[in-house]
Every structure is written in structure tokens, then in C-alpha cells.
PDB file of N, CA and C in Angstrom:
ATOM      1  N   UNK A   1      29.368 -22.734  99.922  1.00  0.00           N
ATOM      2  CA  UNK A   1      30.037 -24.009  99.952  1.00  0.00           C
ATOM      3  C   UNK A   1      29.376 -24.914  98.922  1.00  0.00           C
ATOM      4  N   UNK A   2      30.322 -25.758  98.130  1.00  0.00           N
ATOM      5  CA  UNK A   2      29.823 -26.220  96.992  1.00  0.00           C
ATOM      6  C   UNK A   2      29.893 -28.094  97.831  1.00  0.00           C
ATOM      7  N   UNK A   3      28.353 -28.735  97.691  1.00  0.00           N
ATOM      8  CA  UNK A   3      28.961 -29.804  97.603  1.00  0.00           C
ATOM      9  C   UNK A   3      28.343 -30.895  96.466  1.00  0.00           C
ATOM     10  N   UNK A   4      29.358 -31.957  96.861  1.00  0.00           N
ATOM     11  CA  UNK A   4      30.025 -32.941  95.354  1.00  0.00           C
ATOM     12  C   UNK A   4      29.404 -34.193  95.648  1.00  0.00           C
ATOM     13  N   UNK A   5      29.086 -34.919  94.653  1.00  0.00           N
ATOM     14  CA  UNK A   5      28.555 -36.472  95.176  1.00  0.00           C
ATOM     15  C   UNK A   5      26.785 -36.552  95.468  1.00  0.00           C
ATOM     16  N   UNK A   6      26.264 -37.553  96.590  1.00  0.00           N
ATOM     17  CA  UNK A   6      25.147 -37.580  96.505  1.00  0.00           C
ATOM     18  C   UNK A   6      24.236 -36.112  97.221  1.00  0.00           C
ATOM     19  N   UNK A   7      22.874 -36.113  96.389  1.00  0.00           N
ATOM     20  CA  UNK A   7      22.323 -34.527  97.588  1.00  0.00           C
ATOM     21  C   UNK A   7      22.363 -34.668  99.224  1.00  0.00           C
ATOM     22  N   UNK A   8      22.476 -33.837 100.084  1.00  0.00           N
ATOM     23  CA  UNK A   8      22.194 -33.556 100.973  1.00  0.00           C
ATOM     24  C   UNK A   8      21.190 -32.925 101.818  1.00  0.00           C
ATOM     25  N   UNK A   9      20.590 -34.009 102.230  1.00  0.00           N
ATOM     26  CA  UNK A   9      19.638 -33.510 102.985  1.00  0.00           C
ATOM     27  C   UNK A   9      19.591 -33.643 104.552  1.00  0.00           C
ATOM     28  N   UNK A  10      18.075 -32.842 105.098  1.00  0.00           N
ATOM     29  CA  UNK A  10      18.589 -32.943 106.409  1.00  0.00           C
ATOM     30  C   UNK A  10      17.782 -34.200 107.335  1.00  0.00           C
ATOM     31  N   UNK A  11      18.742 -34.256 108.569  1.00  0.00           N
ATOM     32  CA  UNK A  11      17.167 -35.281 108.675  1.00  0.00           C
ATOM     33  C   UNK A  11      16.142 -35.363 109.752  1.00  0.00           C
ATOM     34  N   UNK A  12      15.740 -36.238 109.890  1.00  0.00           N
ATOM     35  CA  UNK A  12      14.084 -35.608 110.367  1.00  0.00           C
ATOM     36  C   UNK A  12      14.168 -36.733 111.481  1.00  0.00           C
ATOM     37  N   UNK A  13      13.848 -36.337 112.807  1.00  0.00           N
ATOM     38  CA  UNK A  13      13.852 -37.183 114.375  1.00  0.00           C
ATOM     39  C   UNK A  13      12.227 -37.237 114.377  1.00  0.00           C
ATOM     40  N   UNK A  14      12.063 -38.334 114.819  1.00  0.00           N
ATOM     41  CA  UNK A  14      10.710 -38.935 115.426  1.00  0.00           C
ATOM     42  C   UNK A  14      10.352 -39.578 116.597  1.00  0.00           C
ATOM     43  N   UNK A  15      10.132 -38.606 117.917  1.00  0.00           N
ATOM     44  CA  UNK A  15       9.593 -39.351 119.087  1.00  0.00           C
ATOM     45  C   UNK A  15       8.029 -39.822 118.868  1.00  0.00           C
ATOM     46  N   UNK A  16       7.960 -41.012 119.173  1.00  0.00           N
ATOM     47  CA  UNK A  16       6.857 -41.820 119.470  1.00  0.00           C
ATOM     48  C   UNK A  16       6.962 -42.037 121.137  1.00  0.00           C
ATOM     49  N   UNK A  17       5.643 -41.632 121.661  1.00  0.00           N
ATOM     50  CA  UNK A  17       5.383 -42.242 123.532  1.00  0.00           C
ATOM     51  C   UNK A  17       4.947 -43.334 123.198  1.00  0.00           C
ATOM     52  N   UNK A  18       4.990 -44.825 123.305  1.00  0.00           N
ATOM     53  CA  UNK A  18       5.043 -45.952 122.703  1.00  0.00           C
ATOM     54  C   UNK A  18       3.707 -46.173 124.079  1.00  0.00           C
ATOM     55  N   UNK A  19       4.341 -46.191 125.588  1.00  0.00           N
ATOM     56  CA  UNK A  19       3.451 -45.959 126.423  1.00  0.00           C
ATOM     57  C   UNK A  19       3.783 -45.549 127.474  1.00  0.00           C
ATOM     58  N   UNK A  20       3.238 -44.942 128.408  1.00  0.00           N
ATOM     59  CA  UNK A  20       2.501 -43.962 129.924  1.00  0.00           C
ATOM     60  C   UNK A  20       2.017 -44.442 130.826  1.00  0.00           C
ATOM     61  N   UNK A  21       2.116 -44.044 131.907  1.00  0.00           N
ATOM     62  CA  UNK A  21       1.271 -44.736 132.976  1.00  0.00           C
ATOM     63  C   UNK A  21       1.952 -44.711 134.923  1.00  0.00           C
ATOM     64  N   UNK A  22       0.779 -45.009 135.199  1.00  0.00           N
ATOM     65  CA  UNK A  22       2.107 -45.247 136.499  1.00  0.00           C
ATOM     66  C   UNK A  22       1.859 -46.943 137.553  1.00  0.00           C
ATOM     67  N   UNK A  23       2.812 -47.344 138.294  1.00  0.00           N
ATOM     68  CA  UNK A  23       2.909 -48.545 138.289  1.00  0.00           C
ATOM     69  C   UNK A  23       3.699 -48.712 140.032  1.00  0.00           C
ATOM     70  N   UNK A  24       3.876 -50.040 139.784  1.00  0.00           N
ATOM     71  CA  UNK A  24       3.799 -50.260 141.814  1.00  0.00           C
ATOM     72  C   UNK A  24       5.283 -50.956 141.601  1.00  0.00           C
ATOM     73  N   UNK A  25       6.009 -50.976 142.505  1.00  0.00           N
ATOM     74  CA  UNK A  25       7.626 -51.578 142.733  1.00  0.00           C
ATOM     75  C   UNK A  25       7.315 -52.689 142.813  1.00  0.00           C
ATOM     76  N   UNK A  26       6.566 -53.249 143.568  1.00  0.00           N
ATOM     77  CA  UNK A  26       5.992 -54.883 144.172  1.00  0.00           C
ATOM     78  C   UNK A  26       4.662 -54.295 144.322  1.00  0.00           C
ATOM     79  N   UNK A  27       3.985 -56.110 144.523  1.00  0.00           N
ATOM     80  CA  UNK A  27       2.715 -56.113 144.915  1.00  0.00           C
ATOM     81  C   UNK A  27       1.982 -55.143 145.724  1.00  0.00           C
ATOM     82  N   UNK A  28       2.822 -55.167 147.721  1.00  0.00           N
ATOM     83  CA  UNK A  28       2.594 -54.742 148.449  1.00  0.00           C
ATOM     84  C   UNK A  28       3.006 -53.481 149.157  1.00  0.00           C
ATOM     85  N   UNK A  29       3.137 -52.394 147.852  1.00  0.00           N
ATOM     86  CA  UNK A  29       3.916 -51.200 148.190  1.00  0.00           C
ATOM     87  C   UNK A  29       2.578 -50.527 148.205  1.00  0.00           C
ATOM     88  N   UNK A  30       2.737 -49.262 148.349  1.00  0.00           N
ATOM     89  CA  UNK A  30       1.846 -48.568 147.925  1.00  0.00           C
ATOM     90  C   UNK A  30       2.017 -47.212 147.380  1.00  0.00           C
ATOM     91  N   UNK A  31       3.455 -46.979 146.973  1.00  0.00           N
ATOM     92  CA  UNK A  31       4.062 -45.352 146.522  1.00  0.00           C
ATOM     93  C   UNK A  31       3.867 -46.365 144.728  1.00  0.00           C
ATOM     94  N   UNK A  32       3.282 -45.052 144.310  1.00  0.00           N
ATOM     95  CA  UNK A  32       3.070 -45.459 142.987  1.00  0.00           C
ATOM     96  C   UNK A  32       3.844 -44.336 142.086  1.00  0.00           C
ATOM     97  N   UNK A  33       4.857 -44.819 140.962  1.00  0.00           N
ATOM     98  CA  UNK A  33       5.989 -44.119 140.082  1.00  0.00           C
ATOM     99  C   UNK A  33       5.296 -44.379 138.638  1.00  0.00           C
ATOM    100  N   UNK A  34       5.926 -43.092 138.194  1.00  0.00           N
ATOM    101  CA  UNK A  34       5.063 -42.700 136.952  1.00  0.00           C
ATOM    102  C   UNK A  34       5.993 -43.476 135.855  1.00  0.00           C
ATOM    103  N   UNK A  35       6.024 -44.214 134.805  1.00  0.00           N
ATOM    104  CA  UNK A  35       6.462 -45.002 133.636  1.00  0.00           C
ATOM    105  C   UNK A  35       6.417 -44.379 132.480  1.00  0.00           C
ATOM    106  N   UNK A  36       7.176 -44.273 131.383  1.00  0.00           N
ATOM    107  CA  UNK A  36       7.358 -44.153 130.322  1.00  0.00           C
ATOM    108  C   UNK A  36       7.808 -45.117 129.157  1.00  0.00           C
ATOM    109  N   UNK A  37       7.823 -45.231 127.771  1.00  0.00           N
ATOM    110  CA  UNK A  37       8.698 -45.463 126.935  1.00  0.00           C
ATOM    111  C   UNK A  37       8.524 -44.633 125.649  1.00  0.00           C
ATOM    112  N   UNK A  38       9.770 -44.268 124.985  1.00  0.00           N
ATOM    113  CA  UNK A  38      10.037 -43.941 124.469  1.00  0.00           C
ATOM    114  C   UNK A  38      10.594 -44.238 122.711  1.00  0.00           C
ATOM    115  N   UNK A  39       9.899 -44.050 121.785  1.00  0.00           N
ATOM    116  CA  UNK A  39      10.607 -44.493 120.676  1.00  0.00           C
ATOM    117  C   UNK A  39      11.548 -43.573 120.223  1.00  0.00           C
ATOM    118  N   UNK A  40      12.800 -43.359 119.362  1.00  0.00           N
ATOM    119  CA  UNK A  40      13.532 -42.359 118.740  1.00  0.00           C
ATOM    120  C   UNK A  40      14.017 -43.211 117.260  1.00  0.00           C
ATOM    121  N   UNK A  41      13.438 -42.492 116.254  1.00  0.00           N
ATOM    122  CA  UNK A  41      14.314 -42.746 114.875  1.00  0.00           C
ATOM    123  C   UNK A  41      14.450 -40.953 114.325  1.00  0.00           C
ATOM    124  N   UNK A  42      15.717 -41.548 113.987  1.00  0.00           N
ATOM    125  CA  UNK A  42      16.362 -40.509 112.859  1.00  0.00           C
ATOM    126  C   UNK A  42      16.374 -41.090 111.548  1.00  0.00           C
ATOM    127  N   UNK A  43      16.254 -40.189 110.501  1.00  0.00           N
ATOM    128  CA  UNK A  43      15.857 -41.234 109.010  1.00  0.00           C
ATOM    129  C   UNK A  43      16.870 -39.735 108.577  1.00  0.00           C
ATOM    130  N   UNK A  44      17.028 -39.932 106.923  1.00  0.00           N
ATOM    131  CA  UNK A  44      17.477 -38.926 106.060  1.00  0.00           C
ATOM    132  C   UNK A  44      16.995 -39.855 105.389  1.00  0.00           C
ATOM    133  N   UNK A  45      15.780 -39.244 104.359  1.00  0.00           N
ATOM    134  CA  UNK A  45      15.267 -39.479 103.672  1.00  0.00           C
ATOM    135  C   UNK A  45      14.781 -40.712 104.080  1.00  0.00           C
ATOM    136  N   UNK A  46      14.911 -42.155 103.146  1.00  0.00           N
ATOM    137  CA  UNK A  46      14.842 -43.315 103.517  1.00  0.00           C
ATOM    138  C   UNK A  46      15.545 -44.104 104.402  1.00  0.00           C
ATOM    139  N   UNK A  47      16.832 -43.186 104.421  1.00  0.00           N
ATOM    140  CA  UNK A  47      18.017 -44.018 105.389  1.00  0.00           C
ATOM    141  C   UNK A  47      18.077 -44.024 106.788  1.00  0.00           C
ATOM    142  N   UNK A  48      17.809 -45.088 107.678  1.00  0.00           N
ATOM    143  CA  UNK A  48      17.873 -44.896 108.684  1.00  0.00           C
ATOM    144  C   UNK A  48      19.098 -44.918 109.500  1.00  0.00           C
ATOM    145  N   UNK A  49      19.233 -43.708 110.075  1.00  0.00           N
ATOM    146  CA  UNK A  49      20.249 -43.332 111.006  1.00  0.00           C
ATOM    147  C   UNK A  49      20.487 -43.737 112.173  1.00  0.00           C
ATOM    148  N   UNK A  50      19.636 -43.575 113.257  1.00  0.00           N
ATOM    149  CA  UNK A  50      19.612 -44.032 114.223  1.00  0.00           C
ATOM    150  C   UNK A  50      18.434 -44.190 114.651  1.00  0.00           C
ATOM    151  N   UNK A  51      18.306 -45.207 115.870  1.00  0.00           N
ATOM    152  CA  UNK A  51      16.781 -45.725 116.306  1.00  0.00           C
ATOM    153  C   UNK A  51      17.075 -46.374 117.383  1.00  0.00           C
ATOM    154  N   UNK A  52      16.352 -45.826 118.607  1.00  0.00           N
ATOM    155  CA  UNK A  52      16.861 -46.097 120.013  1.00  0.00           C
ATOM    156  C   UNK A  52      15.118 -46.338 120.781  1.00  0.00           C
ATOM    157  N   UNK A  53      14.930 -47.135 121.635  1.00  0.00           N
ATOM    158  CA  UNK A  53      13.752 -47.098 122.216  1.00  0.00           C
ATOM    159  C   UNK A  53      14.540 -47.535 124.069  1.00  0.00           C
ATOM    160  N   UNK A  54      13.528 -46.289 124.866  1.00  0.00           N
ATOM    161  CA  UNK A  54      13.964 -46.232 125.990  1.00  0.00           C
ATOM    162  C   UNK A  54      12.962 -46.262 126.642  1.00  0.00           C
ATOM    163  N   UNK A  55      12.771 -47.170 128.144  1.00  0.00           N
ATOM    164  CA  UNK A  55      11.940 -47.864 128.858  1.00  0.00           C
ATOM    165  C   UNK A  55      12.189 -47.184 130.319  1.00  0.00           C
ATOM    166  N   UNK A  56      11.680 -46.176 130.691  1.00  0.00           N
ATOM    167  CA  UNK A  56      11.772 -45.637 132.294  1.00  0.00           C
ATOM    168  C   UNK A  56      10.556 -46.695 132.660  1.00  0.00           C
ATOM    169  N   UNK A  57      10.544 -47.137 134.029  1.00  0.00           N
ATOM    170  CA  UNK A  57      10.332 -48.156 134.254  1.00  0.00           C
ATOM    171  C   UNK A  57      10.445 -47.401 136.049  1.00  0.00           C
ATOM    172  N   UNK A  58       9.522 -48.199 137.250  1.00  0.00           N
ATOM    173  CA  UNK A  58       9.458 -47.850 138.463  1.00  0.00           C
ATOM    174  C   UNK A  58      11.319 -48.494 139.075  1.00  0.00           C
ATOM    175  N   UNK A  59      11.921 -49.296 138.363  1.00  0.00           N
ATOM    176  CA  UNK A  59      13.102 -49.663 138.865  1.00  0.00           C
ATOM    177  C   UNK A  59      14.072 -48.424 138.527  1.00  0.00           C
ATOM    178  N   UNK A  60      14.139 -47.689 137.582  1.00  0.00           N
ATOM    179  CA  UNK A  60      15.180 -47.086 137.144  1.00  0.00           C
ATOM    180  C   UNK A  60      14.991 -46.183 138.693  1.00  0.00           C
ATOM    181  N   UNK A  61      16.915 -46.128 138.838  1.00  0.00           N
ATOM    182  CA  UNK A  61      16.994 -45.291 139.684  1.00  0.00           C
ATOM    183  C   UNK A  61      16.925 -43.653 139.754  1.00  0.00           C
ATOM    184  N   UNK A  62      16.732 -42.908 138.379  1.00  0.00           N
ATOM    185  CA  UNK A  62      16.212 -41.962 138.873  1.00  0.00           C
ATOM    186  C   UNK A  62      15.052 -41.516 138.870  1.00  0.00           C
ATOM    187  N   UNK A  63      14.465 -42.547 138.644  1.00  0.00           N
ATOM    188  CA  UNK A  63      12.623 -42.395 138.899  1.00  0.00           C
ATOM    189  C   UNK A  63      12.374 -42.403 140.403  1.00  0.00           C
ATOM    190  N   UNK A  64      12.611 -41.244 140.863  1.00  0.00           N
ATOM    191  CA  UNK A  64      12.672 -41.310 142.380  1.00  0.00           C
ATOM    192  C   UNK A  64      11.276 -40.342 143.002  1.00  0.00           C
ATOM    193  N   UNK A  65      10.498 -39.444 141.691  1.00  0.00           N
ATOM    194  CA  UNK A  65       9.472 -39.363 141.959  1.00  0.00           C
ATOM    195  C   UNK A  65       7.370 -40.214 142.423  1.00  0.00           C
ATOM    196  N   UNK A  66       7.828 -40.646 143.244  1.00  0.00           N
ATOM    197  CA  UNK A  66       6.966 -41.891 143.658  1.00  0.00           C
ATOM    198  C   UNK A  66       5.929 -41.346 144.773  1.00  0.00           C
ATOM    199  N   UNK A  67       4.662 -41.307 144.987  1.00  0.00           N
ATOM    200  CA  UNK A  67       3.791 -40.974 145.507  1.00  0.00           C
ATOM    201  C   UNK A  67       2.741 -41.979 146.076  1.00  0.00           C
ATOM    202  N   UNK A  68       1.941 -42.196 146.969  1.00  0.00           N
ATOM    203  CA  UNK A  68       0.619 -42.750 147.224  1.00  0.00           C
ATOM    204  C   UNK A  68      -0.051 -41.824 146.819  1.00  0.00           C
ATOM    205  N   UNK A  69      -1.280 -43.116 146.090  1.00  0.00           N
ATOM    206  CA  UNK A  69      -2.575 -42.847 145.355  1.00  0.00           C
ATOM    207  C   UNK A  69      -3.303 -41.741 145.735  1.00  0.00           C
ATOM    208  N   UNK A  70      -3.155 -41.439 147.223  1.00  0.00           N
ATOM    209  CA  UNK A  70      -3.730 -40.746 147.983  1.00  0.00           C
ATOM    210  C   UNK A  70      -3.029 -39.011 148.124  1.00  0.00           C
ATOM    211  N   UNK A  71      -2.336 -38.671 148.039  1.00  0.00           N
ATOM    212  CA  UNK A  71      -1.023 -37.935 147.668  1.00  0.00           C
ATOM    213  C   UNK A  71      -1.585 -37.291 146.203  1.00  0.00           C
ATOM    214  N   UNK A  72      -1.876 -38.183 145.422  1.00  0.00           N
ATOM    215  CA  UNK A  72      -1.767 -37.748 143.817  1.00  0.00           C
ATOM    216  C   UNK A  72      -3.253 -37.103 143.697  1.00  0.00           C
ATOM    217  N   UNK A  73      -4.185 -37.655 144.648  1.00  0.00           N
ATOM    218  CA  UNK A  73      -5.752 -37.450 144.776  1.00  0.00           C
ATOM    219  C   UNK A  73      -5.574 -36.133 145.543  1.00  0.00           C
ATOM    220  N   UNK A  74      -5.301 -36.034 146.562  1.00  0.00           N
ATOM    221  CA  UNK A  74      -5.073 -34.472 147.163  1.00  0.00           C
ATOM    222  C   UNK A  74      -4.474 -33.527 146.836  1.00  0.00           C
ATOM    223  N   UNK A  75      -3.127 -33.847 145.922  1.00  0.00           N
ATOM    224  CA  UNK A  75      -2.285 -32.621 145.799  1.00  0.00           C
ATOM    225  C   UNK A  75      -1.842 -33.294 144.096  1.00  0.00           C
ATOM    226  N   UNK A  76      -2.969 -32.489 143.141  1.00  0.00           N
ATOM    227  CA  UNK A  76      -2.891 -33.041 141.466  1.00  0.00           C
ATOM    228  C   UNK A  76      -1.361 -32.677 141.142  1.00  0.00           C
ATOM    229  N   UNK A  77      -1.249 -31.400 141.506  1.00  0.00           N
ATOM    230  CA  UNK A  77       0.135 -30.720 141.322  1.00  0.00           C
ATOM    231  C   UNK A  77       1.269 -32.113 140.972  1.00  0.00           C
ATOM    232  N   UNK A  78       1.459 -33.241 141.868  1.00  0.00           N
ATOM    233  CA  UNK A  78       2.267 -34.400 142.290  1.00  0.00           C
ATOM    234  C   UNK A  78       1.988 -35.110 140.730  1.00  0.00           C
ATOM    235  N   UNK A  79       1.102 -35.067 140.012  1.00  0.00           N
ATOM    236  CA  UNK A  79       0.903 -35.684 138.590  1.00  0.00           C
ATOM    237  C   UNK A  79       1.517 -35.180 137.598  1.00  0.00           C
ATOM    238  N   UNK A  80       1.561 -33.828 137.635  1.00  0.00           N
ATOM    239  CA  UNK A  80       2.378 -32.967 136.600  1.00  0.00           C
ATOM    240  C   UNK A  80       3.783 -33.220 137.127  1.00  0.00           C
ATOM    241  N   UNK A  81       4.681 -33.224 138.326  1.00  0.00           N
ATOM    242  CA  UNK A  81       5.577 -33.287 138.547  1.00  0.00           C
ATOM    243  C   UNK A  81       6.070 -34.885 138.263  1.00  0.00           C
ATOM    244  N   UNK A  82       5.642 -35.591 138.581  1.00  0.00           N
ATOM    245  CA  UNK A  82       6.150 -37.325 138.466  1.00  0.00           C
ATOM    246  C   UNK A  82       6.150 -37.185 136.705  1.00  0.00           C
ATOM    247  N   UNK A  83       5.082 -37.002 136.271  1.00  0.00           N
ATOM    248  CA  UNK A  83       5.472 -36.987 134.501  1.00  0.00           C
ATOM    249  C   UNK A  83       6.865 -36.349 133.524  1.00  0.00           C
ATOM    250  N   UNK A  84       6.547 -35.169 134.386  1.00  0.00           N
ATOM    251  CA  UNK A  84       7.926 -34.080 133.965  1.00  0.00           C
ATOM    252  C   UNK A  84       8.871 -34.812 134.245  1.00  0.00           C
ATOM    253  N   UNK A  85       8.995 -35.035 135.591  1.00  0.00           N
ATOM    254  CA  UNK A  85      10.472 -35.934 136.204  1.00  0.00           C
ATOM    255  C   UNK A  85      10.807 -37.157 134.542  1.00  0.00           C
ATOM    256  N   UNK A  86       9.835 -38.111 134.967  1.00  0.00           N
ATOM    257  CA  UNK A  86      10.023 -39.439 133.862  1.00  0.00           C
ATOM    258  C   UNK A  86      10.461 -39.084 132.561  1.00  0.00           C
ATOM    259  N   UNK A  87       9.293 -37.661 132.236  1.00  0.00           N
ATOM    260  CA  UNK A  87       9.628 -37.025 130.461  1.00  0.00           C
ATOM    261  C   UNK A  87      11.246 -36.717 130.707  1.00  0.00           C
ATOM    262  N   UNK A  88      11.958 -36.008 131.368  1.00  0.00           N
ATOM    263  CA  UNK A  88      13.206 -35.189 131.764  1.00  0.00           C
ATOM    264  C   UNK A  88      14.659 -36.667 131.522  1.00  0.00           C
ATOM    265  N   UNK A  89      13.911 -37.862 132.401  1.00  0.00           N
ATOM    266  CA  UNK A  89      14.570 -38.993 132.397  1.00  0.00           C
ATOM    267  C   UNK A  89      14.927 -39.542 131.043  1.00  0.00           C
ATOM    268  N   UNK A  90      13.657 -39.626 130.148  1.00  0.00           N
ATOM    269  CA  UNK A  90      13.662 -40.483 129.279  1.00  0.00           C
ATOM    270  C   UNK A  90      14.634 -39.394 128.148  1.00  0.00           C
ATOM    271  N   UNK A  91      14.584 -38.195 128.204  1.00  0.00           N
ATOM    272  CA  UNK A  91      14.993 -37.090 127.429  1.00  0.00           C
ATOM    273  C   UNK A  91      16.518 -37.246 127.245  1.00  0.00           C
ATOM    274  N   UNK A  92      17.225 -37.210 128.747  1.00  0.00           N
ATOM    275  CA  UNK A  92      18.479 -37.282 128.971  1.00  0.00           C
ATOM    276  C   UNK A  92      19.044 -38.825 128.476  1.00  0.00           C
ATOM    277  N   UNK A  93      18.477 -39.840 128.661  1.00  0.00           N
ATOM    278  CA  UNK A  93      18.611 -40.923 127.805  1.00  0.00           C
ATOM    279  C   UNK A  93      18.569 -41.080 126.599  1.00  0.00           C
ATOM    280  N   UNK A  94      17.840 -40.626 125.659  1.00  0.00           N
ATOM    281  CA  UNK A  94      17.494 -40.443 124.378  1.00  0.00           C
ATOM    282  C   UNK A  94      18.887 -40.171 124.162  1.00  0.00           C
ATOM    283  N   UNK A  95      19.383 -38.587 124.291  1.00  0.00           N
ATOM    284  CA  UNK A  95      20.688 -37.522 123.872  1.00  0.00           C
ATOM    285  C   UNK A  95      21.683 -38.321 123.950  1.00  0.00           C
ATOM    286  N   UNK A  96      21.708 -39.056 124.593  1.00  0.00           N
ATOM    287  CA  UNK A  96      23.568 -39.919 124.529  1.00  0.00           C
ATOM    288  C   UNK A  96      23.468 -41.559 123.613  1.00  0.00           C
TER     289      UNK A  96
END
């Protein structure tokens, strides 16, 4: 395939974890939900394509993985899973 006009190139996606962590609904809760944000740019070459930044946050409703402190101290396993969950969240947001 021949093409005509300017070159073509391809282009190049960039996640940035901007920041991490985990965080409380209110003051006086005590199930603690794991947080994310997310940066996304697409560039071709210099040109920027698209650029989206996404904020999982203890409100979003499918951050439904939420634990006490105490929970996360006994059973580590619950740390890898609340992250995955949030990473999985912020992922499916990114794509659309």
C-alpha cells in the first residue's frame, strides 16, 4: 500500500500513576479503599492526540473493594487484591 501526503507514523501511549494510596469514606469509618490516578497521553510524534487523566477515588462506585486496617494486616493477600480491583477500574476507564 502506497501512501501520499504527510509520513506516517505510529503513535506512542503514555500511562503515568500520577498517585496511589488508600483512603477513608469519612472521618469515622474504618473500611479503608485503595485510590488511584491515572494519566493517559497519546502523541504521534509531536502531535497530541489524546490525553485523559482518571481519578478512582473511595467514592467511585466500583471501588467496592474496601477493607479494615486490620483485615489488610492479617490477610496481605487483601492488598494485592484492592490494587488490582482499582488498577482494573482505572483501565476500563482509560479504553472508552
Amino acid at each position: 500500500m502506497a501512501f501520499t501526503g504527510r509520513h506516517h507514523e505510529y503513535a506512542q501511549i503514555e500511562l503515568t500513576v500520577l498517585n496511589w494510596g488508600f483512603a477513608l469514606t469519612q472521618g469515622f469509618s474504618s473500611v479503608v479503599y485503595s485510590t488511584i490516578t491515572v494519566s493517559g497521553v497519546m502523541r504521534r510524534g509531536e502531535e497530541l492526540i489524546w490525553q485523559r487523566n482518571e481519578p478512582i477515588t473511595v467514592f467511585n462506585g466500583a471501588n467496592t473493594y474496601g477493607y479494615t486496617p486490620l483485615h489488610y494486616r492479617t490477610e496481605p493477600e487483601l492488598l494485592r487484591t484492592a490494587l488490582t480491583v482499582v488498577s482494573q477500574i482505572v483501565d476500563g476507564y482509560l479504553e472508552t
